[in-house]
PDB file of N, CA and C in Angstrom:
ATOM      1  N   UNK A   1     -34.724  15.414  47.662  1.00  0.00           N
ATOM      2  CA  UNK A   1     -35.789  15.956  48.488  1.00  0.00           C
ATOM      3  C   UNK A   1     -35.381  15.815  49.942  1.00  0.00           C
ATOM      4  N   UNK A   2     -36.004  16.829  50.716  1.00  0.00           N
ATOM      5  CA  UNK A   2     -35.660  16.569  52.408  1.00  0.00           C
ATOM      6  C   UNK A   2     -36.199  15.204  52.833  1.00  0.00           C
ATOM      7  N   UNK A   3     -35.587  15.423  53.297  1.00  0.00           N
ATOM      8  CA  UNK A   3     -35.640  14.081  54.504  1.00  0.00           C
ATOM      9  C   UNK A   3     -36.761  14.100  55.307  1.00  0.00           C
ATOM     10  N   UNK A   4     -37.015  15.636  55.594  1.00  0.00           N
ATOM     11  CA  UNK A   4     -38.117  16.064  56.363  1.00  0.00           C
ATOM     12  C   UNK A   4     -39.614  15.559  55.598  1.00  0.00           C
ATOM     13  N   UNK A   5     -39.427  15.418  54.311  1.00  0.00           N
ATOM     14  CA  UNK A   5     -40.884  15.353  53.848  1.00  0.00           C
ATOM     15  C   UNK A   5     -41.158  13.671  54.087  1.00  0.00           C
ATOM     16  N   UNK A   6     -40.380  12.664  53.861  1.00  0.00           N
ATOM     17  CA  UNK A   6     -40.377  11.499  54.206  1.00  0.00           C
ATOM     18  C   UNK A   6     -40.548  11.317  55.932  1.00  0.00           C
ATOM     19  N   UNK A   7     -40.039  11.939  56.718  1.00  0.00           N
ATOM     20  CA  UNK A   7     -40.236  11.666  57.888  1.00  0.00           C
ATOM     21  C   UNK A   7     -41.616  12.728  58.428  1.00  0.00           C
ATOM     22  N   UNK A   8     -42.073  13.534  57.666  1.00  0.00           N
ATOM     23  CA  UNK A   8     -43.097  13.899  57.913  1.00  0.00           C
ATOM     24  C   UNK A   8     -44.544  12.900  58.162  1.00  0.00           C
ATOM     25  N   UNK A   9     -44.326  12.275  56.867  1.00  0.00           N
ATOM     26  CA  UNK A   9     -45.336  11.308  56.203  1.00  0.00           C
ATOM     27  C   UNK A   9     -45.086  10.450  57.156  1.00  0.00           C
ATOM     28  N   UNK A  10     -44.079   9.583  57.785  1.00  0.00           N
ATOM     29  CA  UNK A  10     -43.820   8.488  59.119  1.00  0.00           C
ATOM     30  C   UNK A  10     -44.107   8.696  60.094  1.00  0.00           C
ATOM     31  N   UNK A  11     -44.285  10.074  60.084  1.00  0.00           N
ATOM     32  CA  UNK A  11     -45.270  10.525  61.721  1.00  0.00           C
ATOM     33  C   UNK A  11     -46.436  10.651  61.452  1.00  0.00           C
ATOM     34  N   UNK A  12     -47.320  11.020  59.926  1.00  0.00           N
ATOM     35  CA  UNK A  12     -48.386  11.009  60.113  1.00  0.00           C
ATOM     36  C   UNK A  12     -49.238   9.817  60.123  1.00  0.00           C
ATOM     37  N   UNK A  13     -48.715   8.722  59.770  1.00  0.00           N
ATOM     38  CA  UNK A  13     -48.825   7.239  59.225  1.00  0.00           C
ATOM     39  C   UNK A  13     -48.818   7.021  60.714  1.00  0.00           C
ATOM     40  N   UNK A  14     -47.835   6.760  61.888  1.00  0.00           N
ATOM     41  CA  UNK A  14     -47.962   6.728  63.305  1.00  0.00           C
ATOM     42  C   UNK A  14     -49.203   7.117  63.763  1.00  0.00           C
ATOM     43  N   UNK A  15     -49.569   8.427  63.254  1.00  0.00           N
ATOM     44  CA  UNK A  15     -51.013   9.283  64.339  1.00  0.00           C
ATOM     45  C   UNK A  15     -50.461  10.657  64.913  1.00  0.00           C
ATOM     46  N   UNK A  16     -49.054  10.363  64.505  1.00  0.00           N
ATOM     47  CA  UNK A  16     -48.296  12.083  64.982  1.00  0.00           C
ATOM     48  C   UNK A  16     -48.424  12.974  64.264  1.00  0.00           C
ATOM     49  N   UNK A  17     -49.662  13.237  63.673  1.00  0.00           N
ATOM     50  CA  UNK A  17     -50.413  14.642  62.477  1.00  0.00           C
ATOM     51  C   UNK A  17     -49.541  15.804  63.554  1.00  0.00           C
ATOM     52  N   UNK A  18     -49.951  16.206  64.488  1.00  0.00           N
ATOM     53  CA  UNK A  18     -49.178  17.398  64.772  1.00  0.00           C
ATOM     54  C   UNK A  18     -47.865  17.729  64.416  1.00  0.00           C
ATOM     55  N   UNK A  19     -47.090  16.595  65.623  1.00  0.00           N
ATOM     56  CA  UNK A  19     -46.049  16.619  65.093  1.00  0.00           C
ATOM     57  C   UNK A  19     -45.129  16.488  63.489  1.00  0.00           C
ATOM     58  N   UNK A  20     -45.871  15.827  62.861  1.00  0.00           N
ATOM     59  CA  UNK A  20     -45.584  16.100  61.577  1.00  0.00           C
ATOM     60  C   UNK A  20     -45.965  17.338  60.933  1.00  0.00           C
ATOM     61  N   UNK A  21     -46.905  18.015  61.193  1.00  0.00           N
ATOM     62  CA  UNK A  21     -46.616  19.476  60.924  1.00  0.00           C
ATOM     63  C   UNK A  21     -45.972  20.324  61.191  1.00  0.00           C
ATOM     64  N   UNK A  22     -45.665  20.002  62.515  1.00  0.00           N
ATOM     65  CA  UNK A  22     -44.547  20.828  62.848  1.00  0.00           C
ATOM     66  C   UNK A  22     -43.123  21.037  62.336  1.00  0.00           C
ATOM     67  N   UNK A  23     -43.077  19.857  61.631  1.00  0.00           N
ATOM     68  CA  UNK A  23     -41.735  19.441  61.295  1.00  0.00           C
ATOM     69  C   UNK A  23     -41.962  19.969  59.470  1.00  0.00           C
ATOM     70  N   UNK A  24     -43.016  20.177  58.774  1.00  0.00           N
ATOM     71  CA  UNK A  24     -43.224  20.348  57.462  1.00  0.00           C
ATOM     72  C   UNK A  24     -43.434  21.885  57.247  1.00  0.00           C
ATOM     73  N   UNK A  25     -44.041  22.682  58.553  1.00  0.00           N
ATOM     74  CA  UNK A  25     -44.336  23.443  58.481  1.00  0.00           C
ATOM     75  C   UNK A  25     -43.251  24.761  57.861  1.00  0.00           C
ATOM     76  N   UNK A  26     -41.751  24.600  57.818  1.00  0.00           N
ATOM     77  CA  UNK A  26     -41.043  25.715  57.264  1.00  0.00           C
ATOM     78  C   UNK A  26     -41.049  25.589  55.778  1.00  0.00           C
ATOM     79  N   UNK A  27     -41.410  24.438  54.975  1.00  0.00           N
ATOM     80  CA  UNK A  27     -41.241  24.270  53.654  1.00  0.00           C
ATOM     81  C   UNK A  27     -42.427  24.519  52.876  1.00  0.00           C
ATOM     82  N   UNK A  28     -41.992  24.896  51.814  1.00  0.00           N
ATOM     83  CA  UNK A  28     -43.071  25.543  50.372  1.00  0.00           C
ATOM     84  C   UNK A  28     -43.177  25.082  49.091  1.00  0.00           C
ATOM     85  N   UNK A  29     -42.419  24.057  49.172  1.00  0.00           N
ATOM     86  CA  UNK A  29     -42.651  23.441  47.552  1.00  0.00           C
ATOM     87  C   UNK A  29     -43.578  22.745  47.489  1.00  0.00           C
ATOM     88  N   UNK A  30     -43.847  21.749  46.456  1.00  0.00           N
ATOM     89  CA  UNK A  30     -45.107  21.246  46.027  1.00  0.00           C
ATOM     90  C   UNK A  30     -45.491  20.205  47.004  1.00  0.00           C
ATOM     91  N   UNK A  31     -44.297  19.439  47.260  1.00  0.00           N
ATOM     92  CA  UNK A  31     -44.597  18.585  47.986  1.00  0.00           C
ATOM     93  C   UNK A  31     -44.478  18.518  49.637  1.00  0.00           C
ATOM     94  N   UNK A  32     -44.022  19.554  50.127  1.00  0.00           N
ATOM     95  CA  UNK A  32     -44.104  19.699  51.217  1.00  0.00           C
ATOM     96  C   UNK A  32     -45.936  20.208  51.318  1.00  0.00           C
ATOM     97  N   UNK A  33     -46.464  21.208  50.833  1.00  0.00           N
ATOM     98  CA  UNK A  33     -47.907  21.967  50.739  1.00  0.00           C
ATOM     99  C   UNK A  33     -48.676  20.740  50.163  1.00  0.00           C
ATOM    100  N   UNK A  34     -48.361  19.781  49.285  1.00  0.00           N
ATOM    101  CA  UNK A  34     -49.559  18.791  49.253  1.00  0.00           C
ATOM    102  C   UNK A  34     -49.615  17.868  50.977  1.00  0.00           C
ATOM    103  N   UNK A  35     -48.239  17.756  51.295  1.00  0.00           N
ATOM    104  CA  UNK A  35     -48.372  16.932  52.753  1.00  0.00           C
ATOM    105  C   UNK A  35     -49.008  17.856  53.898  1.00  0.00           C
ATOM    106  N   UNK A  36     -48.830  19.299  54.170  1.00  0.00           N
ATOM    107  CA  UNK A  36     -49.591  20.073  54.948  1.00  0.00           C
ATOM    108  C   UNK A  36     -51.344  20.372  54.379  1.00  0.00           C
ATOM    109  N   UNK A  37     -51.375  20.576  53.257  1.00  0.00           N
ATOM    110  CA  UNK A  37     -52.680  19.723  52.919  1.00  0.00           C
ATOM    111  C   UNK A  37     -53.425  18.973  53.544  1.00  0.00           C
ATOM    112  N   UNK A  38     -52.698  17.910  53.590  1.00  0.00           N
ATOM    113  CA  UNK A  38     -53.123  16.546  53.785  1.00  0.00           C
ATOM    114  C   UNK A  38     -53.190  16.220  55.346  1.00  0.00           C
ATOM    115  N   UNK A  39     -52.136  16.876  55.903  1.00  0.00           N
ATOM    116  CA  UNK A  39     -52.297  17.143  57.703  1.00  0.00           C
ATOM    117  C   UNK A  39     -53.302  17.667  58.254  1.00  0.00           C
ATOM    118  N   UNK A  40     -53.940  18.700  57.155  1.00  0.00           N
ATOM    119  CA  UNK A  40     -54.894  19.658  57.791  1.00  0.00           C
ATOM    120  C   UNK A  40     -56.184  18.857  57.361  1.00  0.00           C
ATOM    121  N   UNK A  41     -56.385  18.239  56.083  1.00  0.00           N
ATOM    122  CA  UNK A  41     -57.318  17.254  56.023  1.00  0.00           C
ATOM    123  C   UNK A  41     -57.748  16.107  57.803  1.00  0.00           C
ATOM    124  N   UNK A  42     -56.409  15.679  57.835  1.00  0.00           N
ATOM    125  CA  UNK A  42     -56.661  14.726  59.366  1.00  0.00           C
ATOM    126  C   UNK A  42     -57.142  15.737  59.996  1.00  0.00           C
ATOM    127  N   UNK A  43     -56.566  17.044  60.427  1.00  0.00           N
ATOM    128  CA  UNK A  43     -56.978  17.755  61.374  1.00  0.00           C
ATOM    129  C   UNK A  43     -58.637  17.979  61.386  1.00  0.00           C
ATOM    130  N   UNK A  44     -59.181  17.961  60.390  1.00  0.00           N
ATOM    131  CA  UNK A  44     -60.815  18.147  59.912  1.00  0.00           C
ATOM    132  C   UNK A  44     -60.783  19.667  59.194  1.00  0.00           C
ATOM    133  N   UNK A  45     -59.644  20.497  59.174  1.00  0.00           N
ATOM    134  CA  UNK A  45     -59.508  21.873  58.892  1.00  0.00           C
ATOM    135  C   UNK A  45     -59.666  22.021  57.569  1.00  0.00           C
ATOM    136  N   UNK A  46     -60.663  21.496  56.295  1.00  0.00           N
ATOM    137  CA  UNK A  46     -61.102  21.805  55.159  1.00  0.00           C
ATOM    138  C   UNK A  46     -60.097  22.595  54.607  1.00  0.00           C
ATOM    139  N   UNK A  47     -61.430  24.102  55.316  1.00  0.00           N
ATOM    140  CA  UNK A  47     -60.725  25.139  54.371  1.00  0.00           C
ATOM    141  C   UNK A  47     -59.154  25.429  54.857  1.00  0.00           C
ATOM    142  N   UNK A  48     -58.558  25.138  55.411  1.00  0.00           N
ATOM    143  CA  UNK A  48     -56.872  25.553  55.667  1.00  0.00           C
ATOM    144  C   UNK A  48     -56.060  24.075  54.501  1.00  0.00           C
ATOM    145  N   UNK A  49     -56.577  22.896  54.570  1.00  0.00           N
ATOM    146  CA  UNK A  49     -56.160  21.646  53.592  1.00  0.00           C
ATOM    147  C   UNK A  49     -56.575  22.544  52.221  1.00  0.00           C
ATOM    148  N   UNK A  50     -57.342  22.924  51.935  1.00  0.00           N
ATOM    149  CA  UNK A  50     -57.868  23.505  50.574  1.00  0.00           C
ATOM    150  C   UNK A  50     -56.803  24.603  50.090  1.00  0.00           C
ATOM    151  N   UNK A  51     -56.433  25.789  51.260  1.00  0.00           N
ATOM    152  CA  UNK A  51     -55.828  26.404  50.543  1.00  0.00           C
ATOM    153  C   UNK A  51     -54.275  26.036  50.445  1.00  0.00           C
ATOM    154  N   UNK A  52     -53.877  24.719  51.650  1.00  0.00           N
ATOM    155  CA  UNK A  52     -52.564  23.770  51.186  1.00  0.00           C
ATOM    156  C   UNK A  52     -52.608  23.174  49.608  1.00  0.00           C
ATOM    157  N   UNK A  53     -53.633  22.682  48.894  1.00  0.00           N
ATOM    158  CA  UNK A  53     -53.264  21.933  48.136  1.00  0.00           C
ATOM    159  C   UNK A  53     -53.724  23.394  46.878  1.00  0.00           C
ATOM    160  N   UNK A  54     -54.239  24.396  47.179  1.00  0.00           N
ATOM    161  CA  UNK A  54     -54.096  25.184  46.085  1.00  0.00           C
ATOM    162  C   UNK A  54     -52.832  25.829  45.707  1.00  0.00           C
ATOM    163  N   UNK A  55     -52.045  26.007  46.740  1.00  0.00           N
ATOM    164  CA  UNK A  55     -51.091  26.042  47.088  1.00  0.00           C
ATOM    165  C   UNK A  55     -49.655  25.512  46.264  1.00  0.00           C
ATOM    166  N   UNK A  56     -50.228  23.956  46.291  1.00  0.00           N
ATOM    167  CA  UNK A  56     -49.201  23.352  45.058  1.00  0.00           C
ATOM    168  C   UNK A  56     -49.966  23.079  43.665  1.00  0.00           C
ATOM    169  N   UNK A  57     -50.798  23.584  43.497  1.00  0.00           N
ATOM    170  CA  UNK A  57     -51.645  24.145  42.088  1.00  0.00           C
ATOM    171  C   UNK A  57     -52.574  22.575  41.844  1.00  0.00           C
ATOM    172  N   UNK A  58     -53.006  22.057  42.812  1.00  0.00           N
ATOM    173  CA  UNK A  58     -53.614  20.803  42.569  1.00  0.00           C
ATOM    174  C   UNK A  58     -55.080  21.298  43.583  1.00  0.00           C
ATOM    175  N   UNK A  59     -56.372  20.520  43.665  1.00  0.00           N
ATOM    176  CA  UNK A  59     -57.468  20.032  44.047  1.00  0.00           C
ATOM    177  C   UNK A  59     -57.657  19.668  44.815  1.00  0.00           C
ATOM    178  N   UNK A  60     -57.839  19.924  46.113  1.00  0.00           N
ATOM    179  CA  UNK A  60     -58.491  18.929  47.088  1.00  0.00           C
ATOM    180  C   UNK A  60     -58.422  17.660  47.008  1.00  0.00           C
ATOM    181  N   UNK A  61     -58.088  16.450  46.629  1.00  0.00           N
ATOM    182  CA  UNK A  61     -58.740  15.300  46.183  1.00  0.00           C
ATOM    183  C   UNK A  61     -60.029  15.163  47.288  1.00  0.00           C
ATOM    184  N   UNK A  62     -60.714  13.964  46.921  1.00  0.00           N
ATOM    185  CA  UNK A  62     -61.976  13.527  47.719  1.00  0.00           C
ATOM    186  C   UNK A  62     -61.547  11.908  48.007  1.00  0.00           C
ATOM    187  N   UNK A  63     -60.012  11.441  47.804  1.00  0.00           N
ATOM    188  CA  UNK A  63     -59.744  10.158  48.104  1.00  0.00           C
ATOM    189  C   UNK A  63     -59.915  10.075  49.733  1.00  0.00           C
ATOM    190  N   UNK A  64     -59.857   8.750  50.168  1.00  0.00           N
ATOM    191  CA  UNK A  64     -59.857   8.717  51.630  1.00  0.00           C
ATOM    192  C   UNK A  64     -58.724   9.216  51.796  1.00  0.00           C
ATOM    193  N   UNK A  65     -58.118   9.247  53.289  1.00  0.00           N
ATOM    194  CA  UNK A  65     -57.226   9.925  54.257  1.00  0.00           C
ATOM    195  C   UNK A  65     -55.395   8.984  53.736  1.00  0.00           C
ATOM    196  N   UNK A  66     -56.247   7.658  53.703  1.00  0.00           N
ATOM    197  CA  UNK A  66     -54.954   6.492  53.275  1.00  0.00           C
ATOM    198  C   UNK A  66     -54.909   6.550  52.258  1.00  0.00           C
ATOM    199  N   UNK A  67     -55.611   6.742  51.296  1.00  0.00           N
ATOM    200  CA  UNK A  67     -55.048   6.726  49.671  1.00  0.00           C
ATOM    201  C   UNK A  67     -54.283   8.021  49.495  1.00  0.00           C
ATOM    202  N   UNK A  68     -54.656   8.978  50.115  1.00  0.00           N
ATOM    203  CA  UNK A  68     -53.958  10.122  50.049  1.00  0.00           C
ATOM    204  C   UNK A  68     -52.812  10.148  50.384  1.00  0.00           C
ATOM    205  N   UNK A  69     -52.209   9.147  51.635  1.00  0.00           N
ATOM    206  CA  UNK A  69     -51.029   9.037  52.439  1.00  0.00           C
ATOM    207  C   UNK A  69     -50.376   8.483  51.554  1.00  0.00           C
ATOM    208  N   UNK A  70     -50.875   7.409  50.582  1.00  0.00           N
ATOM    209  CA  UNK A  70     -50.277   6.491  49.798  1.00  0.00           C
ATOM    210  C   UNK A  70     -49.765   6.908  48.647  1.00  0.00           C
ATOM    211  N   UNK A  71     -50.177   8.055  48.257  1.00  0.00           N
ATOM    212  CA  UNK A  71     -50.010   8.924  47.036  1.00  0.00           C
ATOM    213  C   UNK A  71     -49.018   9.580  47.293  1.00  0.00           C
ATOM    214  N   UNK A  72     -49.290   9.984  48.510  1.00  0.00           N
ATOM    215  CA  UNK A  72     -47.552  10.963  48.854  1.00  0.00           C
ATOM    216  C   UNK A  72     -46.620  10.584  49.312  1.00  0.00           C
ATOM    217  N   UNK A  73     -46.335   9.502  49.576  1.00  0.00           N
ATOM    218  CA  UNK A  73     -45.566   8.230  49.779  1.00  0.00           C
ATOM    219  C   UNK A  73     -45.019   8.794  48.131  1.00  0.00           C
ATOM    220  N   UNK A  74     -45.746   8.217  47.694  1.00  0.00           N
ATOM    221  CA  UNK A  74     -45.357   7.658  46.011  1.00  0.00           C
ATOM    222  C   UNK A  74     -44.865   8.687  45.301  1.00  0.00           C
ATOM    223  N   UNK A  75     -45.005   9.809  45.797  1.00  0.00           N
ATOM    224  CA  UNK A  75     -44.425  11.458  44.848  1.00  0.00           C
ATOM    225  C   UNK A  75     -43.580  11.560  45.758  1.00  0.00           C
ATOM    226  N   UNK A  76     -43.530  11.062  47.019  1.00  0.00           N
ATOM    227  CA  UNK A  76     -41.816  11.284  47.700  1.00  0.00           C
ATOM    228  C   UNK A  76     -41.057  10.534  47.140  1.00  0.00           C
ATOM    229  N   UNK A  77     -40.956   9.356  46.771  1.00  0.00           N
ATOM    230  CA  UNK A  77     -40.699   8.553  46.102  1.00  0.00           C
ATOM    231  C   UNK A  77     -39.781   9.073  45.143  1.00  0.00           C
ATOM    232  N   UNK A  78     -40.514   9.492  44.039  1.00  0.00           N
ATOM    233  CA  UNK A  78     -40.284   9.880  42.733  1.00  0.00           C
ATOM    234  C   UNK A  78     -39.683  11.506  42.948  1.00  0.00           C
ATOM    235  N   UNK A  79     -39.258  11.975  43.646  1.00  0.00           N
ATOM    236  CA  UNK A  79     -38.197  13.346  43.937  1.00  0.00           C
ATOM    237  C   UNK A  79     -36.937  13.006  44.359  1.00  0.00           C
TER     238      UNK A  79
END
């Protein structure tokens, strides 16, 4: 997996949500679109997080902001 999706997640964990989109923003696989998801969640942007995580054929979750971070930690992980 890129490198980019791990250092995405280290900027958003910092508070650098932008900048970590910026940096996620050229990629389309599952796990890049669950982490832009999840950016747009911080951002407060619902419906744009909604159609990120439909995106990689998964749900919205309704976990907090950190369990979510922690989850994608854990599927970067495992790629």
């Amino acid at each position: 997996m890129s490198t980019h999706h791990l250092e995405a997640l280290d900027l958003s964990r910092s508070g650098n949500w932008q900048e970590a989109h910026k940096l996620i923003q050229p990629y389309s696989d599952k796990l890049a679109c669950l982490i832009h998801g999840y950016l747009h969640r911080i951002e407060g942007d619902l419906g744009n997080a909604q159609y990120w995580y439909n995106r990689a054929n998964e749900t919205m979750p309704d976990n907090s902001l950190d369990d979510e971070l922690e989850r994608l930690y854990a599927l970067e992980q495992q790629q």
